[in-house]
C-alpha atoms as a PDB file:
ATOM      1  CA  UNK A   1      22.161  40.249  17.067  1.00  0.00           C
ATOM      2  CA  UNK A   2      21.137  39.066  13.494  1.00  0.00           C
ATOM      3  CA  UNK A   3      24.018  36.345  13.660  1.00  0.00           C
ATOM      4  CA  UNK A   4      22.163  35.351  16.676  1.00  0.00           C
ATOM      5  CA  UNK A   5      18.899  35.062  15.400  1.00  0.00           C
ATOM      6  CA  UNK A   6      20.298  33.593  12.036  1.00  0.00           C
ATOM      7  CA  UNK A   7      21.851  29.943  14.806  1.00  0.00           C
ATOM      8  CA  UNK A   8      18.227  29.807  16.518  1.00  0.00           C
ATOM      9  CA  UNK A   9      17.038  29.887  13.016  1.00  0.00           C
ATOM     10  CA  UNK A  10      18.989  27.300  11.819  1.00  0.00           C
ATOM     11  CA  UNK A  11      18.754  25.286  15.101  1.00  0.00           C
ATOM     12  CA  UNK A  12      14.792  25.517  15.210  1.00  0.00           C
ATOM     13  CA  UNK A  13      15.157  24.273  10.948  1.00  0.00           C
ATOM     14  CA  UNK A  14      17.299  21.140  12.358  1.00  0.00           C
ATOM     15  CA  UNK A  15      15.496  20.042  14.409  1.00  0.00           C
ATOM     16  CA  UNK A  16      12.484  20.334  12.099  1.00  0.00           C
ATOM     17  CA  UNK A  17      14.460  18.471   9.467  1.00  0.00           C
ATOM     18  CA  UNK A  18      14.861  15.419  12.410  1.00  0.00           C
ATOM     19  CA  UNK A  19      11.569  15.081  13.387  1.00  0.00           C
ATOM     20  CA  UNK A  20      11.015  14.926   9.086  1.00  0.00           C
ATOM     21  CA  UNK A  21      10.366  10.677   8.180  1.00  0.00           C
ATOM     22  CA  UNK A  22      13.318   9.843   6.001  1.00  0.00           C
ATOM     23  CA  UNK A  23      12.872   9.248   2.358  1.00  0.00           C
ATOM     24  CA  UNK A  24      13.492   5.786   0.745  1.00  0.00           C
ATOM     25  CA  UNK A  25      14.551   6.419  -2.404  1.00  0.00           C
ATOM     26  CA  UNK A  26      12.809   7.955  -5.505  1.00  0.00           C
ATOM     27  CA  UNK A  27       9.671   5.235  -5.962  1.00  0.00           C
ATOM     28  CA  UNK A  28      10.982   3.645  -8.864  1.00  0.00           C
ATOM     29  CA  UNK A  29      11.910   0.866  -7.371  1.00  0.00           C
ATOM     30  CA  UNK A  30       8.406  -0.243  -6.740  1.00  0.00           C
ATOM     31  CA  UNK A  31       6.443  -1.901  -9.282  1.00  0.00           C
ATOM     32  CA  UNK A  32       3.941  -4.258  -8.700  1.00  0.00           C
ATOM     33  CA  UNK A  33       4.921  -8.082  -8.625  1.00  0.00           C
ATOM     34  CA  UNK A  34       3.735 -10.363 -10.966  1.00  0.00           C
ATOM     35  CA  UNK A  35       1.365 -12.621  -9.328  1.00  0.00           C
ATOM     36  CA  UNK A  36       2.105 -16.545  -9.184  1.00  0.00           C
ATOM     37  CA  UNK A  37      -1.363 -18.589  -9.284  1.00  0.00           C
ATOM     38  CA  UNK A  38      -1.637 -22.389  -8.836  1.00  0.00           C
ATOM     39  CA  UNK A  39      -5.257 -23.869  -9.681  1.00  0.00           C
ATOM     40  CA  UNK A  40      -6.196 -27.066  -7.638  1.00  0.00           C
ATOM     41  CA  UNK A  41      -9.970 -28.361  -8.647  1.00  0.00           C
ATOM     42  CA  UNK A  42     -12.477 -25.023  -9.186  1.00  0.00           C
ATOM     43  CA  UNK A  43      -9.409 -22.885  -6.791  1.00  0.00           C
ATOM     44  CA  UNK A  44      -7.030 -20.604  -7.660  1.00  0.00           C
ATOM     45  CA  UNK A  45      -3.863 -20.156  -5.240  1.00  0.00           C
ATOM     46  CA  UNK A  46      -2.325 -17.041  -5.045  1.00  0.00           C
ATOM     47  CA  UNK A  47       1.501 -18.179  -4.104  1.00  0.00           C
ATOM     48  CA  UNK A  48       2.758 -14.904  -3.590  1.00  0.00           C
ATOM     49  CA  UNK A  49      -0.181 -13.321  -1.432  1.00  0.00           C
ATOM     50  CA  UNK A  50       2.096 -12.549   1.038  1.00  0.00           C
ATOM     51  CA  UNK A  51       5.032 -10.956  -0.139  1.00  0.00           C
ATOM     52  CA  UNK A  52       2.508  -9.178  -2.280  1.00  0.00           C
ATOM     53  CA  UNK A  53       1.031  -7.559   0.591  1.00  0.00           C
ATOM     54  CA  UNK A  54       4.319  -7.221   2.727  1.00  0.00           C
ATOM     55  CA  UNK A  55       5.327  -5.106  -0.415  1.00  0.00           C
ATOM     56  CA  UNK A  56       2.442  -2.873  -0.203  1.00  0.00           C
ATOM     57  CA  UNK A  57       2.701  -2.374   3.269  1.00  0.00           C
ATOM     58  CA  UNK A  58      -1.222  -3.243   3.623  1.00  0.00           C
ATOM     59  CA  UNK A  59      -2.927  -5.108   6.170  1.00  0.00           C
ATOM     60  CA  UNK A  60      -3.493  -9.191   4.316  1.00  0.00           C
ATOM     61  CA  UNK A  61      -7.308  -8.807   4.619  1.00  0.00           C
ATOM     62  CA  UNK A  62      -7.897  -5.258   3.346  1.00  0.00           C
ATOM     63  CA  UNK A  63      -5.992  -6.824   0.154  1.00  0.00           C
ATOM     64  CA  UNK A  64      -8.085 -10.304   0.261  1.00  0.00           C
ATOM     65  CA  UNK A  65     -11.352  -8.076   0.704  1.00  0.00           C
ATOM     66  CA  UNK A  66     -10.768  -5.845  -2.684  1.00  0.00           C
ATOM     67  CA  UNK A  67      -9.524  -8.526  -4.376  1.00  0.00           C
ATOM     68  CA  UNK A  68     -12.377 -10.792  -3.380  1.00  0.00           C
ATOM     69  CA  UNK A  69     -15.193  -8.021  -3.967  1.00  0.00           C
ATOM     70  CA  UNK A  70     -13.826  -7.296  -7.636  1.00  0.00           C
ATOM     71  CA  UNK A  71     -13.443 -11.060  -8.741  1.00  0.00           C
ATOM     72  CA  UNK A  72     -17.110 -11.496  -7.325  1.00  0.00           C
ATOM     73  CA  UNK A  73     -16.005 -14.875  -5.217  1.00  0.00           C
ATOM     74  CA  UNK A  74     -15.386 -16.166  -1.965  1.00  0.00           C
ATOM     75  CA  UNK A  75     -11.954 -16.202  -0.726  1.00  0.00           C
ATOM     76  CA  UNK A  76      -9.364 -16.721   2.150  1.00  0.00           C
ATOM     77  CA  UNK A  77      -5.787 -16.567   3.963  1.00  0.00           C
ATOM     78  CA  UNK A  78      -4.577 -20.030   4.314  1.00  0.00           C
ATOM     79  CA  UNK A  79      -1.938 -20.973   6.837  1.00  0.00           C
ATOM     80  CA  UNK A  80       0.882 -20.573   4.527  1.00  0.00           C
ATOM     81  CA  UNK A  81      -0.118 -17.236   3.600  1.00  0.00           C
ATOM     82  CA  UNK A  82      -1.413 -17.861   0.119  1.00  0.00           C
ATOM     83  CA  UNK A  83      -4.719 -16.227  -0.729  1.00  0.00           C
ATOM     84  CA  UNK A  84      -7.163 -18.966  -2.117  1.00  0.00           C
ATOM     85  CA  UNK A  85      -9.742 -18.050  -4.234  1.00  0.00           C
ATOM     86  CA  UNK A  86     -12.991 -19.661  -4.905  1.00  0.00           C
ATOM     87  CA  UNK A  87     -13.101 -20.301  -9.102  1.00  0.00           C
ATOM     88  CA  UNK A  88      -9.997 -20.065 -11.564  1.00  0.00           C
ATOM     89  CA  UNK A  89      -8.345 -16.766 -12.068  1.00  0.00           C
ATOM     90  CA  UNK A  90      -5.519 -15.896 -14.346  1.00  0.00           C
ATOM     91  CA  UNK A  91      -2.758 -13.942 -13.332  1.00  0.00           C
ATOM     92  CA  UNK A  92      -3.376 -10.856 -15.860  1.00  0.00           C
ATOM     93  CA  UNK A  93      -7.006 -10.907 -14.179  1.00  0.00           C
ATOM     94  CA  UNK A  94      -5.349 -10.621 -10.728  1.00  0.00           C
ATOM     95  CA  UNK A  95      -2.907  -8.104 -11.692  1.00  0.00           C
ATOM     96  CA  UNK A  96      -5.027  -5.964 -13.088  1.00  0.00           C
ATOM     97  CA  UNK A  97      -6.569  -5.757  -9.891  1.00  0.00           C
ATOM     98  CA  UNK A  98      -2.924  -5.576  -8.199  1.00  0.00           C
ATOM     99  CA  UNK A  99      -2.541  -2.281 -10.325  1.00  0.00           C
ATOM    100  CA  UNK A 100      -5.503  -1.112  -9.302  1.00  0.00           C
ATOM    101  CA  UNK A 101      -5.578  -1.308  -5.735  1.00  0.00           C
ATOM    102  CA  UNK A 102      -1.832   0.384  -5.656  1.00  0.00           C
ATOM    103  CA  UNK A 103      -3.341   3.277  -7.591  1.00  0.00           C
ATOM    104  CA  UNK A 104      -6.292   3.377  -4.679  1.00  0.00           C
ATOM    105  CA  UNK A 105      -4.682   2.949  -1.877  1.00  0.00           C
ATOM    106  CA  UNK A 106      -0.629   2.683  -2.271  1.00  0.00           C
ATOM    107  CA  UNK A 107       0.593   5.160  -4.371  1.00  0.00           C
ATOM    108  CA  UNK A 108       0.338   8.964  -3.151  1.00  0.00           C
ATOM    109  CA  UNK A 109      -2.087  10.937  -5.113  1.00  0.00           C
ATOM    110  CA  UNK A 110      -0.183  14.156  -4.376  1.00  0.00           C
ATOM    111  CA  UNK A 111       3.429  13.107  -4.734  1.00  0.00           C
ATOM    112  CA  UNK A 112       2.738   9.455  -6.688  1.00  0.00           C
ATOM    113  CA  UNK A 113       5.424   7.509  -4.263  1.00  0.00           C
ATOM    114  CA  UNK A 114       4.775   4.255  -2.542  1.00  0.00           C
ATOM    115  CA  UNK A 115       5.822   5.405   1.012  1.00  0.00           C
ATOM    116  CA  UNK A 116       2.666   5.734   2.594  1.00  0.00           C
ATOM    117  CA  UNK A 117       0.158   4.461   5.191  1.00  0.00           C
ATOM    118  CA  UNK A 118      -3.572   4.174   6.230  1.00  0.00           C
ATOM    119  CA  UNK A 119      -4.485   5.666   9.109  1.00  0.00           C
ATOM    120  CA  UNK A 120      -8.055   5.605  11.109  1.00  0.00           C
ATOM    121  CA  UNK A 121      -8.916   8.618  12.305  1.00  0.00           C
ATOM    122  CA  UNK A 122     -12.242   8.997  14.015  1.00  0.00           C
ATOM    123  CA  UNK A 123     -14.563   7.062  10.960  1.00  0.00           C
ATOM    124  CA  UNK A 124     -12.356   8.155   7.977  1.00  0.00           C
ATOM    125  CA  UNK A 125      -9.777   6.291   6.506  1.00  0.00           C
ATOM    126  CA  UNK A 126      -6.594   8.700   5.603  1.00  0.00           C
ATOM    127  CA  UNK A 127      -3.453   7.290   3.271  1.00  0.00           C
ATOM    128  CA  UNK A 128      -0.790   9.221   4.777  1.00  0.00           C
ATOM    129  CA  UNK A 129       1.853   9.826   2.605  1.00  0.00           C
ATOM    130  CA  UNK A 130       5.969   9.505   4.695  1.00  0.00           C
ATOM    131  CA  UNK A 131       7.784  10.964   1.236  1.00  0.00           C
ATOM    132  CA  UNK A 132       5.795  14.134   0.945  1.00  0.00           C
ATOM    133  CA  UNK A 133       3.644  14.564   4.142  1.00  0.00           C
ATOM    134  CA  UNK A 134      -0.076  14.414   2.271  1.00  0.00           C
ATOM    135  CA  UNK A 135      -2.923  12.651   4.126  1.00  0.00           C
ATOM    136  CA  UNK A 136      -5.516  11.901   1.500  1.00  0.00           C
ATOM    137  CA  UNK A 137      -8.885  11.072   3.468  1.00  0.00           C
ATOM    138  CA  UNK A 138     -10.067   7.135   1.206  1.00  0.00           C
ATOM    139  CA  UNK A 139     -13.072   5.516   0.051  1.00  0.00           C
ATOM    140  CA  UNK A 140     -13.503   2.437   2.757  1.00  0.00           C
ATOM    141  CA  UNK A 141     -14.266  -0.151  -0.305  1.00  0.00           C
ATOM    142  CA  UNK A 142     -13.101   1.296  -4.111  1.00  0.00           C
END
């Protein structure tokens, strides 16, 4: 009978272990990207909004927004998915900022891995973390 129980056992743990998300790798691969900034008249273009944000896994405006309310300007997404911002900016200003908002709301404050997500539930913003399972309820704006 204990061989018996010991298969459900390890049955019931396998398919625990499925419904588990998969892990990408240790985290150090992530770092965050040097930013590439073109100034046109009183404008700075950031070149590499977009890959910037498909990196971080974040939603374009939630990244325009924190940017935007820390460099005290006016900004937007162009067609080309560049971030312009209103005044001239230089990259170590912007990736300070970079750092900053993957220490907010990118990184895991439990586990410290980039595999994670915000989620909406009810009025609170969670970052839900797919390496280690922690959902960290977040500050709307940091």
């Amino acid at each position: 009978m204990n061989l018996n129980q010991d298969e459900i056992y390890m049955e019931l743990l396998n398919k625990l272990y499925e419904q588990l998300p998969s892990i990408s790798g240790s985290g150090e691969w992530f770092s965050v990207p040097e930013p590439h900034i073109r100034y046109e008249g009183d404008k700075s273009y950031f070149l590499n909004f977009k890959e910037t944000y498909e990196l971080f896994r974040r939603d374009p405006n939630h990244l325009m927004k924190f940017l935007v309310k820390h460099l005290a300007t006016a900004g937007y997404i162009d067609n080309d998915g560049r971030l312009v911002l209103q005044g001239r900016f230089s990259e170590e200003q912007i990736k300070q900022l970079l750092e900053r908002y993957v220490s907010f709301f990118v990184k895991c404050p439990t586990c410290g891995r980039p595999d994670t997500k915000l989620v909406k539930k009810l009025k609170v913003v969670y970052m839900v973390c797919e390496a280690c399972g922690a959902e960290t309820p977040l500050r709307i704006v940091q």
